[in-house]
C-alpha atoms as a PDB file:
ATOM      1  CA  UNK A   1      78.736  51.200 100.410  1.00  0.00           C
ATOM      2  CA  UNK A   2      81.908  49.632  99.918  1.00  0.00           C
ATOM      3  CA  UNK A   3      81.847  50.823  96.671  1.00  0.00           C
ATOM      4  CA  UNK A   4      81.878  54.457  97.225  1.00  0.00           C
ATOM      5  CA  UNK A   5      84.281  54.028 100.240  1.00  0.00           C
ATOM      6  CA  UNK A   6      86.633  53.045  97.302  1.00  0.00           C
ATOM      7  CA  UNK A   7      85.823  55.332  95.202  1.00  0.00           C
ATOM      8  CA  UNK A   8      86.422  58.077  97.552  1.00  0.00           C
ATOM      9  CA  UNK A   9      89.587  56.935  99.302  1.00  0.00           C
ATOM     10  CA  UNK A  10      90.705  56.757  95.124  1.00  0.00           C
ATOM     11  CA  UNK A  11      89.933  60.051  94.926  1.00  0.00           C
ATOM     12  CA  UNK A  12      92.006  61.114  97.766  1.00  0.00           C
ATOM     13  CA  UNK A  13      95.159  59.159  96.669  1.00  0.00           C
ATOM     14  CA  UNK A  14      94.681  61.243  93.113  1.00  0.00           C
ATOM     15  CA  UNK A  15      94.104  64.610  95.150  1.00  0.00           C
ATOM     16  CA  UNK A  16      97.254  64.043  97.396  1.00  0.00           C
ATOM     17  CA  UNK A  17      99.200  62.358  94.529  1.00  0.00           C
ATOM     18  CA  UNK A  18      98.144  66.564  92.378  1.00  0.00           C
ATOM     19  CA  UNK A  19      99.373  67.815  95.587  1.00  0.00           C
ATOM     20  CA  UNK A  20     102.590  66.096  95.849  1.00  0.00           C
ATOM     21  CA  UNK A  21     103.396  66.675  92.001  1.00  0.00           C
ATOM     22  CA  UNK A  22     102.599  70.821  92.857  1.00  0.00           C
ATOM     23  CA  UNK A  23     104.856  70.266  95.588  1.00  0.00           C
ATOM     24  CA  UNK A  24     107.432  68.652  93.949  1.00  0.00           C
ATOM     25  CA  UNK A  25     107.734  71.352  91.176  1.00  0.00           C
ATOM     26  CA  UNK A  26     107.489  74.445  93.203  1.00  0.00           C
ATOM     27  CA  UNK A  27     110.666  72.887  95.441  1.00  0.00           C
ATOM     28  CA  UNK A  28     112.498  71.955  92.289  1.00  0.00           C
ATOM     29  CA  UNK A  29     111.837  75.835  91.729  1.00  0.00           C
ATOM     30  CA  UNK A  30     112.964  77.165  94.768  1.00  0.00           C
ATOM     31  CA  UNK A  31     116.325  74.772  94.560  1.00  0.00           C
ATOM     32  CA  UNK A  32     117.370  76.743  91.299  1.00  0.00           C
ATOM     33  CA  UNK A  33     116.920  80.310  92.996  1.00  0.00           C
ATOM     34  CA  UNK A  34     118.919  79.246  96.403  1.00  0.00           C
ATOM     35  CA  UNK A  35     121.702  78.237  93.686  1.00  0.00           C
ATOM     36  CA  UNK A  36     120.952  81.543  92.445  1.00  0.00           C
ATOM     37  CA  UNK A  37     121.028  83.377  96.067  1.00  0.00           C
ATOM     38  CA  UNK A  38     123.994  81.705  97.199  1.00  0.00           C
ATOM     39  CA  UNK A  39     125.993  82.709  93.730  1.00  0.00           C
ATOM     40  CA  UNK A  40     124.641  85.737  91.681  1.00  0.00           C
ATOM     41  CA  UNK A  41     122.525  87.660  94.037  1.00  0.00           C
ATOM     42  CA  UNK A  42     125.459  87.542  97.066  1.00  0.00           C
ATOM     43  CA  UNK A  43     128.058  88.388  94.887  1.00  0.00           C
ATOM     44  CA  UNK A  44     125.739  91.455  93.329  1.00  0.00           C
ATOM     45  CA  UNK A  45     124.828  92.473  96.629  1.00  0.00           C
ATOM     46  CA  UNK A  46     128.300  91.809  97.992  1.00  0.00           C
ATOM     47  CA  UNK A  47     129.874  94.091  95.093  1.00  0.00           C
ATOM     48  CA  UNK A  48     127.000  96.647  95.800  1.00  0.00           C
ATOM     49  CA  UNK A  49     127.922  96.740  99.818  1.00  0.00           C
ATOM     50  CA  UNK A  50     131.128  97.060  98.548  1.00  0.00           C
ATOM     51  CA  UNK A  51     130.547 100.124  96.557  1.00  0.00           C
ATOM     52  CA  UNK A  52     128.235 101.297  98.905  1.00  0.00           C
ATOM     53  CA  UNK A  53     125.101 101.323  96.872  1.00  0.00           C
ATOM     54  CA  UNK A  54     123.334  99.218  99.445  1.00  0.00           C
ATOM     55  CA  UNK A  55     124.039  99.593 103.495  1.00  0.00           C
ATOM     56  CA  UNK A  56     125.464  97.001 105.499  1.00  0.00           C
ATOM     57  CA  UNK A  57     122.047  96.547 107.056  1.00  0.00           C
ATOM     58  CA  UNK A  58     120.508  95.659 103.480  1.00  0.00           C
ATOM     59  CA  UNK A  59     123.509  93.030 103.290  1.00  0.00           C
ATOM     60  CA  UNK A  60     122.371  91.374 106.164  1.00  0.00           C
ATOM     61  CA  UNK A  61     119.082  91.358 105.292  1.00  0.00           C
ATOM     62  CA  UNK A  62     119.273  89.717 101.741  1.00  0.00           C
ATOM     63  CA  UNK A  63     121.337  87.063 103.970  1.00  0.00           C
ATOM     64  CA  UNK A  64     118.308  86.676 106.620  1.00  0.00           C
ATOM     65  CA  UNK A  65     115.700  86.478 103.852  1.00  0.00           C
ATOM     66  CA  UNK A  66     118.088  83.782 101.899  1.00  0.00           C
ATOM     67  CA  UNK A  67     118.132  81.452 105.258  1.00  0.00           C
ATOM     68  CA  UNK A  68     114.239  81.982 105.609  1.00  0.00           C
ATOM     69  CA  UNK A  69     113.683  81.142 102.855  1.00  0.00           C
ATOM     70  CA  UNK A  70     115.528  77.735 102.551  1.00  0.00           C
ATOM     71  CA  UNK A  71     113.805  77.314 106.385  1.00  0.00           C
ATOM     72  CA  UNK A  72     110.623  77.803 104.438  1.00  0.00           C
ATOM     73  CA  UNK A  73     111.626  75.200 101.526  1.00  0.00           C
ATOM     74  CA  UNK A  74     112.629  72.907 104.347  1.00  0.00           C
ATOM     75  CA  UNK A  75     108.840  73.036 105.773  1.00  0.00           C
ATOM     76  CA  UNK A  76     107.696  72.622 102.721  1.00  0.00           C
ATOM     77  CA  UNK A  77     109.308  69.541 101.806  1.00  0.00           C
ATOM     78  CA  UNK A  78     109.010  68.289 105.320  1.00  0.00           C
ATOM     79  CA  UNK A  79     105.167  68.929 105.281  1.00  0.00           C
ATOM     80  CA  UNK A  80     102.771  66.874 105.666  1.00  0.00           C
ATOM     81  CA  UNK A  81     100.912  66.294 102.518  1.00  0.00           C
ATOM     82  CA  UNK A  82      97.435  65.088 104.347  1.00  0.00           C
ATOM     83  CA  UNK A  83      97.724  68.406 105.861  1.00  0.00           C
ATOM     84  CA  UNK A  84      98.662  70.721 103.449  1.00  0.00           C
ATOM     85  CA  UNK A  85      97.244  69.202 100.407  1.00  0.00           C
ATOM     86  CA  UNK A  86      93.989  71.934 100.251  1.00  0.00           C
ATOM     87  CA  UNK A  87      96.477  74.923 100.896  1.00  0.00           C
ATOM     88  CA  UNK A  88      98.980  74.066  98.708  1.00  0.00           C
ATOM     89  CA  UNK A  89      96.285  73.302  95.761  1.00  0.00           C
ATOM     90  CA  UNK A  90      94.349  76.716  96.817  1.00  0.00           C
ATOM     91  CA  UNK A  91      97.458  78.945  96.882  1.00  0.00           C
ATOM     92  CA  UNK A  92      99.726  77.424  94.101  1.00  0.00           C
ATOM     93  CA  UNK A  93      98.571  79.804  91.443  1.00  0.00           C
ATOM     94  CA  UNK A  94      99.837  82.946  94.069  1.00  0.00           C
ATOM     95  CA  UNK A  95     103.416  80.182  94.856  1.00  0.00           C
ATOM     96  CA  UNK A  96     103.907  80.000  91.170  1.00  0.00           C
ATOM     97  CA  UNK A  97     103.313  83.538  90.305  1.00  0.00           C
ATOM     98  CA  UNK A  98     105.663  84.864  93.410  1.00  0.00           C
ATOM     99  CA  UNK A  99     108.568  82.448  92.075  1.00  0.00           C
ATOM    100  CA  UNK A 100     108.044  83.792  88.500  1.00  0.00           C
ATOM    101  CA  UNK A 101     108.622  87.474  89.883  1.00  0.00           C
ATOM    102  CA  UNK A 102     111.376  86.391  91.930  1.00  0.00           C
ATOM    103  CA  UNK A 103     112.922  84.639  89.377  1.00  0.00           C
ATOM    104  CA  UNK A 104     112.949  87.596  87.037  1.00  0.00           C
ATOM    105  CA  UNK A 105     113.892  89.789  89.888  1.00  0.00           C
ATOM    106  CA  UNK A 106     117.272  87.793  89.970  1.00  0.00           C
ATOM    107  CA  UNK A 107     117.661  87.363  85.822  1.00  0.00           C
ATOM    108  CA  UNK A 108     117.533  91.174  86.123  1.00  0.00           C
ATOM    109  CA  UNK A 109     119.580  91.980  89.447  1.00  0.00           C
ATOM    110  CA  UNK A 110     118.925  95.493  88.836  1.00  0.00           C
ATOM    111  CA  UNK A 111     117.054  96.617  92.262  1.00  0.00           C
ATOM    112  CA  UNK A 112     118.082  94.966  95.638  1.00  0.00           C
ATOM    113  CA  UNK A 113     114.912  96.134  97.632  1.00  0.00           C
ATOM    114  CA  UNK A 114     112.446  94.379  94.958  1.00  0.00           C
ATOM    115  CA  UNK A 115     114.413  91.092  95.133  1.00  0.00           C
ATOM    116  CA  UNK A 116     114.052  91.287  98.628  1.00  0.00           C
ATOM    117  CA  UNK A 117     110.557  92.302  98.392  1.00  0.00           C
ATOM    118  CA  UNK A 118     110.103  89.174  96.477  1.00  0.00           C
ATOM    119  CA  UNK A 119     111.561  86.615  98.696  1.00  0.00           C
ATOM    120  CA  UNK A 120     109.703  87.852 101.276  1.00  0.00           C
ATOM    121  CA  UNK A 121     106.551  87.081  99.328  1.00  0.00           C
ATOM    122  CA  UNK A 122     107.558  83.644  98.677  1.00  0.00           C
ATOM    123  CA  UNK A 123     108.304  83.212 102.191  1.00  0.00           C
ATOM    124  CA  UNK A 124     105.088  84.416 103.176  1.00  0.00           C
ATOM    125  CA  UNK A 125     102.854  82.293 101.093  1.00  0.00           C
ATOM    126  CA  UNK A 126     105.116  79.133 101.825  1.00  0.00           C
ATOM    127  CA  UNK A 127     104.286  79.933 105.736  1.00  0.00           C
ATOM    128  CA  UNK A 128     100.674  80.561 104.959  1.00  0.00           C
ATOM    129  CA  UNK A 129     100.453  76.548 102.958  1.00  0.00           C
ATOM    130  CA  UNK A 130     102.632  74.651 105.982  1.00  0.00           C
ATOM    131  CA  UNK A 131     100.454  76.858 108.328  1.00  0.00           C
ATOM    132  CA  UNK A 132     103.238  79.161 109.842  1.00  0.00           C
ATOM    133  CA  UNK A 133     101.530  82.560 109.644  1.00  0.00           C
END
C-alpha cells in the first residue's frame, strides 16, 4: 500500500511539474505580446485614431482588452497549480493556438477588429483555465 501511495503522489508531482512547465511557456508568451501591445499595436492604433481609420471608441477598446488581458496573465501566474493543473493541460492546445493567431495578428497589424477579436479569445480561454467564466 505504501507503495502505490508513492507511486501515485510521484505521479502527481510529474503531472503538476507538465502543468507548471505549460504554464510557464504560455506566460513567457503572453509577456512578448504585452511588449508588443504596449509598443506596436498602440502606436498603430494610435496613428489609425489619428487618421481616423478606427473611432475613438475602438481606441479605447484595444486599451480595455490590453489591461484584461495582463489581468488575465496576472491570474494565470497567480493560479493555483493544484487547481488548475487539469484545465490548463485540457485547454493548452486551444491557449497555444489563440496566442499563435494573436501573434500573427500583431506581425501583420493590418486589421484592428481581428487583433481585438484575438485578445479577446485569449482572454477568454485564460478565464475559462483559472475558472473566471
Amino acid at each position: 500500500m505504501g507503495t502505490t501511495r508513492k507511486a501515485g503522489a510521484t505521479l502527481l508531482v510529474e503531472r503538476l511539474e507538465s502543468a507548471d512547465e505549460i504554464r510557464q511557456a504560455r506566460l513567457a508568451t503572453l509577456k512578448e505580446i504585452e511588449r508588443a501591445l504596449d509598443f506596436e499595436v498602440y502606436n498603430k492604433f494610435k496613428d489609425d485614431l489619428d487618421a481616423k481609420v478606427i473611432t475613438r471608441e475602438q481606441f479605447d477598446e484595444f486599451r480595455n482588452e490590453g489591461k484584461m488581458l495582463y489581468v488575465a496573465e496576472l491570474k494565470l501566474r497567480g493560479a493555483d497549480l493544484n487547481r488548475i493543473a487539469s484545465q490548463l493541460e485540457s485547454l493548452n492546445p486551444q491557449l497555444e493556438t489563440a496566442i499563435e493567431k494573436l501573434s500573427e495578428e500583431i506581425s501583420a497589424l493590418n486589421n484592428t477588429v481581428s487583433i481585438l477579436s484575438a485578445i479577446g479569445r485569449v482572454i477568454d480561454i485564460i478565464a475559462r483555465i483559472v475558472g473566471l467564466a
